[in-house]
Protein backbone atom coordinates (compact mmCIF):
# COMPACT_ATOMS: atom_id res chain seq x y z
CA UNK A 1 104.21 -22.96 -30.13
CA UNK A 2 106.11 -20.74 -28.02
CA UNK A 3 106.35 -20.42 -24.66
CA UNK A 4 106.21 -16.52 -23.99
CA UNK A 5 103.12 -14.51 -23.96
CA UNK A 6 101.66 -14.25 -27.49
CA UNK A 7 101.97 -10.81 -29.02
CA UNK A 8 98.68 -10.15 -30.97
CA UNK A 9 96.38 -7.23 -30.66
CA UNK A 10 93.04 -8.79 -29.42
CA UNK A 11 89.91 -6.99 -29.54
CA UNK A 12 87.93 -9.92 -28.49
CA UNK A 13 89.16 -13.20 -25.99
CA UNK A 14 86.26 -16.21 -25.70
CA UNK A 15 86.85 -18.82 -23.32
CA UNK A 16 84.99 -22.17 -23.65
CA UNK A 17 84.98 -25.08 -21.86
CA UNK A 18 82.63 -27.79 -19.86
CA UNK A 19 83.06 -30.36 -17.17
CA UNK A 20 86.46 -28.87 -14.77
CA UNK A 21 86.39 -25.87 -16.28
CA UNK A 22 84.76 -23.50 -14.31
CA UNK A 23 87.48 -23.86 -11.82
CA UNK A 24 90.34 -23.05 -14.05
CA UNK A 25 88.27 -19.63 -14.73
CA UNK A 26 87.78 -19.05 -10.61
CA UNK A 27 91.40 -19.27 -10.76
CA UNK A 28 92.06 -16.84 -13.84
CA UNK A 29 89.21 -14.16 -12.74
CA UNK A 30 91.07 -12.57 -9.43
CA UNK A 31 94.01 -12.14 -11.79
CA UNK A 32 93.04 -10.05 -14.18
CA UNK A 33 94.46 -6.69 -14.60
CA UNK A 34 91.24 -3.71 -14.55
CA UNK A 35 90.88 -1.94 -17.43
CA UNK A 36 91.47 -4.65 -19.71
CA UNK A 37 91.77 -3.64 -23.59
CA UNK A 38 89.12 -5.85 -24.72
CA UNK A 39 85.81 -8.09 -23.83
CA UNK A 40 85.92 -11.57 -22.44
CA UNK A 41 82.63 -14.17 -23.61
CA UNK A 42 82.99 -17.43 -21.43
CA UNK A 43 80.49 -19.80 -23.15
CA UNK A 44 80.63 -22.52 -20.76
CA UNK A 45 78.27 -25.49 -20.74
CA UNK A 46 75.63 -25.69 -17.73
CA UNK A 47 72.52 -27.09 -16.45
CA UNK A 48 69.22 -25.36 -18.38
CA UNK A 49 68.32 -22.72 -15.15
CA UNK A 50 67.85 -19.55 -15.72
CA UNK A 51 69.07 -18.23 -12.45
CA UNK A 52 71.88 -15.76 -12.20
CA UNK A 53 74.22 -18.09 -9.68
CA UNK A 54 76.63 -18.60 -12.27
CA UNK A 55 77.18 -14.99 -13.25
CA UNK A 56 76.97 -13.72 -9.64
CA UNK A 57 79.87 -16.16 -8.42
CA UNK A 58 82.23 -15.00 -11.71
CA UNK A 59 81.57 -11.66 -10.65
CA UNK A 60 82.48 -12.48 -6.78
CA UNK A 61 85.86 -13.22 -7.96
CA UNK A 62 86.98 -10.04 -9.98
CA UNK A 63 86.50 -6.03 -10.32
CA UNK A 64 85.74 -6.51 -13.60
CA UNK A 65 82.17 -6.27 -14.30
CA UNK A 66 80.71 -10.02 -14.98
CA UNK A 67 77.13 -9.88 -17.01
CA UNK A 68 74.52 -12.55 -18.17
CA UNK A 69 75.04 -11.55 -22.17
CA UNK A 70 71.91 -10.29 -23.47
CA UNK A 71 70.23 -9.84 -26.76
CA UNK A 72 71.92 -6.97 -28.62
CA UNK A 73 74.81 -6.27 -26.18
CA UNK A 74 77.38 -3.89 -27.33
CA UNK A 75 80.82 -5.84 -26.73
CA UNK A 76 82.83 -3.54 -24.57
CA UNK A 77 86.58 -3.77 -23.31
CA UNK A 78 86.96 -4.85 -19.88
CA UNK A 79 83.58 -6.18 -19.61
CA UNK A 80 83.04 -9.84 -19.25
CA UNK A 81 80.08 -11.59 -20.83
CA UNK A 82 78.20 -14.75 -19.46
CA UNK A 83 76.63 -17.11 -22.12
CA UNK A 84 73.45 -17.63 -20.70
CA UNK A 85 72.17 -21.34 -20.07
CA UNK A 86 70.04 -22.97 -22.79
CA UNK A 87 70.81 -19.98 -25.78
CA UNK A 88 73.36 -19.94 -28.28
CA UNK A 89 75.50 -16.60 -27.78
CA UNK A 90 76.36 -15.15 -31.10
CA UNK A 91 78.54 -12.27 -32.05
CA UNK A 92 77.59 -10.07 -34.78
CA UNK A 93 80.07 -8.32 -37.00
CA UNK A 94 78.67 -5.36 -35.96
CA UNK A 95 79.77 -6.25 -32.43
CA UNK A 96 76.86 -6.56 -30.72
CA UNK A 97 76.10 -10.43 -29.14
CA UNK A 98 72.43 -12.24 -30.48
CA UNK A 99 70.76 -14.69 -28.53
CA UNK A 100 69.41 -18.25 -30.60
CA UNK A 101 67.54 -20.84 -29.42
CA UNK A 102 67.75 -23.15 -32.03
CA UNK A 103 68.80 -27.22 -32.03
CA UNK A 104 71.58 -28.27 -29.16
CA UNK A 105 75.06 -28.57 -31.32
CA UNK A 106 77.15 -31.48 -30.00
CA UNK A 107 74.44 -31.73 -27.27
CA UNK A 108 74.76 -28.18 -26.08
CA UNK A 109 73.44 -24.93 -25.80
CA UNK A 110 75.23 -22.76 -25.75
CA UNK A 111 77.66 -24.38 -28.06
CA UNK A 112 81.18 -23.47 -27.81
CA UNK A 113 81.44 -23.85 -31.65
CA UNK A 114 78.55 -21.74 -32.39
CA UNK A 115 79.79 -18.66 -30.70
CA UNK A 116 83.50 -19.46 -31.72
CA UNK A 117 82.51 -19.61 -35.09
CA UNK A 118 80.51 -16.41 -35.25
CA UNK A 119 82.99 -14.50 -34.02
CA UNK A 120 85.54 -15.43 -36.04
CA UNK A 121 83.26 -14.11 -38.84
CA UNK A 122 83.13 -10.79 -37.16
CA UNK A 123 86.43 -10.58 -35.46
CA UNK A 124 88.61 -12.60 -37.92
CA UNK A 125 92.69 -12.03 -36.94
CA UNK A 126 92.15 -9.54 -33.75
CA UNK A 127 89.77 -12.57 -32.22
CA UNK A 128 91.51 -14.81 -29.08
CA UNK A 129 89.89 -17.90 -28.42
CA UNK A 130 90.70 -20.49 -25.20
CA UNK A 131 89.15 -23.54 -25.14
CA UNK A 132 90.12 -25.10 -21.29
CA UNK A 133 88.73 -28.82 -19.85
CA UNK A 134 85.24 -30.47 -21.11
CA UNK A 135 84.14 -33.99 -21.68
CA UNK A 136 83.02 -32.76 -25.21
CA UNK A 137 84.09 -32.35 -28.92
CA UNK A 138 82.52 -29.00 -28.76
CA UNK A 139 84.99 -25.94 -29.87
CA UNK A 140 87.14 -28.01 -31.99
CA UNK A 141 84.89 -26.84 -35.00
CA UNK A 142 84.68 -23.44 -33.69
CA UNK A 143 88.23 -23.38 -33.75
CA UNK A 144 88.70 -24.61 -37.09
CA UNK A 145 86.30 -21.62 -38.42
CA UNK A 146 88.66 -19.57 -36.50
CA UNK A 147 92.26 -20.72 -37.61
CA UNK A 148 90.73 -20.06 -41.06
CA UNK A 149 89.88 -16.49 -40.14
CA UNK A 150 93.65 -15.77 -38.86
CA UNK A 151 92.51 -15.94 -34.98
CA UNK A 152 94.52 -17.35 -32.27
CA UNK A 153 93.51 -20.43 -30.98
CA UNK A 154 95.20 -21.31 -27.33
CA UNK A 155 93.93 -24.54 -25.70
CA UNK A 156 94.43 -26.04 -22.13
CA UNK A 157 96.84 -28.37 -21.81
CA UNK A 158 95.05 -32.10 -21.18
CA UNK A 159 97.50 -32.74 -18.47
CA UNK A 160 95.82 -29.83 -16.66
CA UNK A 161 92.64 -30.46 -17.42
CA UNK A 162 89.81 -32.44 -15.01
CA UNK A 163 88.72 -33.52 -17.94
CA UNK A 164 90.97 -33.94 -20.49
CA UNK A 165 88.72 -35.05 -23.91
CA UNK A 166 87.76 -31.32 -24.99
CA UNK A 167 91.11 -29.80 -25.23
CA UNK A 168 92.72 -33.55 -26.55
CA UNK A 169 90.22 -32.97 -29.20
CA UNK A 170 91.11 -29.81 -30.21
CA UNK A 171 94.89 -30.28 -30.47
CA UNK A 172 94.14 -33.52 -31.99
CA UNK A 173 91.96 -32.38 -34.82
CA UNK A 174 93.42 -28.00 -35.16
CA UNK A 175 97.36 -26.14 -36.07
CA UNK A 176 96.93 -24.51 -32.53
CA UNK A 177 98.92 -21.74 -31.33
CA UNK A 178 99.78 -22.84 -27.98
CA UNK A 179 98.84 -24.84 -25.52
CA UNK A 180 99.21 -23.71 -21.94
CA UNK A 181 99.07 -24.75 -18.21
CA UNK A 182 96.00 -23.64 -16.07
CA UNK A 183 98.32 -21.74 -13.82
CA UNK A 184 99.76 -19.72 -17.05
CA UNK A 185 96.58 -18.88 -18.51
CA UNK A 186 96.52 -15.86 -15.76
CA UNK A 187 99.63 -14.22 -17.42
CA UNK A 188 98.45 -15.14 -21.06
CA UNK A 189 95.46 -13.10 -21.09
CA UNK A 190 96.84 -9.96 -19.28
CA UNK A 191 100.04 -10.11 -21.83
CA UNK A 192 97.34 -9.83 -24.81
């Protein structure tokens, strides 16, 4: 695992994570670069409202546009997508994003792993996938599915974390590529 920005052309970056996460990502938001080469997903676990709160305070925080993802989205670069609560968000290999409503998977919905694994279907080598602070096994399957498909797999370092389980289950249990600081994960994604 190297220390220096990892040099991989990315046409998609997911970020996942649950309990302490979303402040890690209302750290990262301000400090991404506009016009960013590729789309962001954050699938991040959350209370079953349907309210746009969520969504509306990501998109307080950067000139990017933030969106609720919606059924049959077209992924496009610099445009970040917002898992909405109680759906699955899938990503078709024809790049457009499904919505499912089907069982919870390791209690959730969306499930990190569901929308890590579908992507790395679509996306295989040129996916990015970041899986930051949770109280959860969710992603570590997801990220399985997407070491097998030649994607990148970057995880939070537990020492950073609120919550450290999630991302100690993931190094514990996948070959990943690097794990990283919060405070780096700022550089990281404008480097890809």
């Amino acid at each position: 695992m190297e220390k220096s920005s990892i040099r991989h052309h990315c046409s998609l970056l997911i970020i996942g994570g649950s309990a302490g996460s979303l402040d890690v990502i209302l750290m990262l938001l301000p400090s991404l670069r506009p016009g960013l080469s590729f789309p962001i997903i954050i699938v991040l676990h959350r209370k079953n409202s349907f309210d746009s709160t969520l969504t509306d305070l990501l998109a307080s925080k950067t000139t990017l546009p933030v969106k609720e993802a919606e059924e049959k989205d077209i992924l496009t670069p610099g445009i970040i997508y917002v898992a909405p609560a109680d759906y699955h968000l899938l990503v078709e290999k024809d790049g457009t994003l499904s919505l499912d409503y089907s069982e919870k998977v390791n209690y959730s919905r969306p499930s990190i792993d569901v929308t890590f694994e579908t992507a790395a279907e679509a996306f295989g080598p040129e996916l990015v996938c970041l899986l930051l602070s949770g109280a959860s096994a969710d992603g570590t399957e997801g990220l399985k599915v997407v070491k097998k498909h030649d994607g990148i797999v970057i995880v939070q370092n537990p020492v950073t974390a609120k919550v450290a389980y999630m991302p100690q289950h993931a190094i514990a249990d996948v070959v990943v590529d690097r794990i990283i600081d919060a405070s780096e994960i700022d550089e990281l994604v404008n480097t890809l």
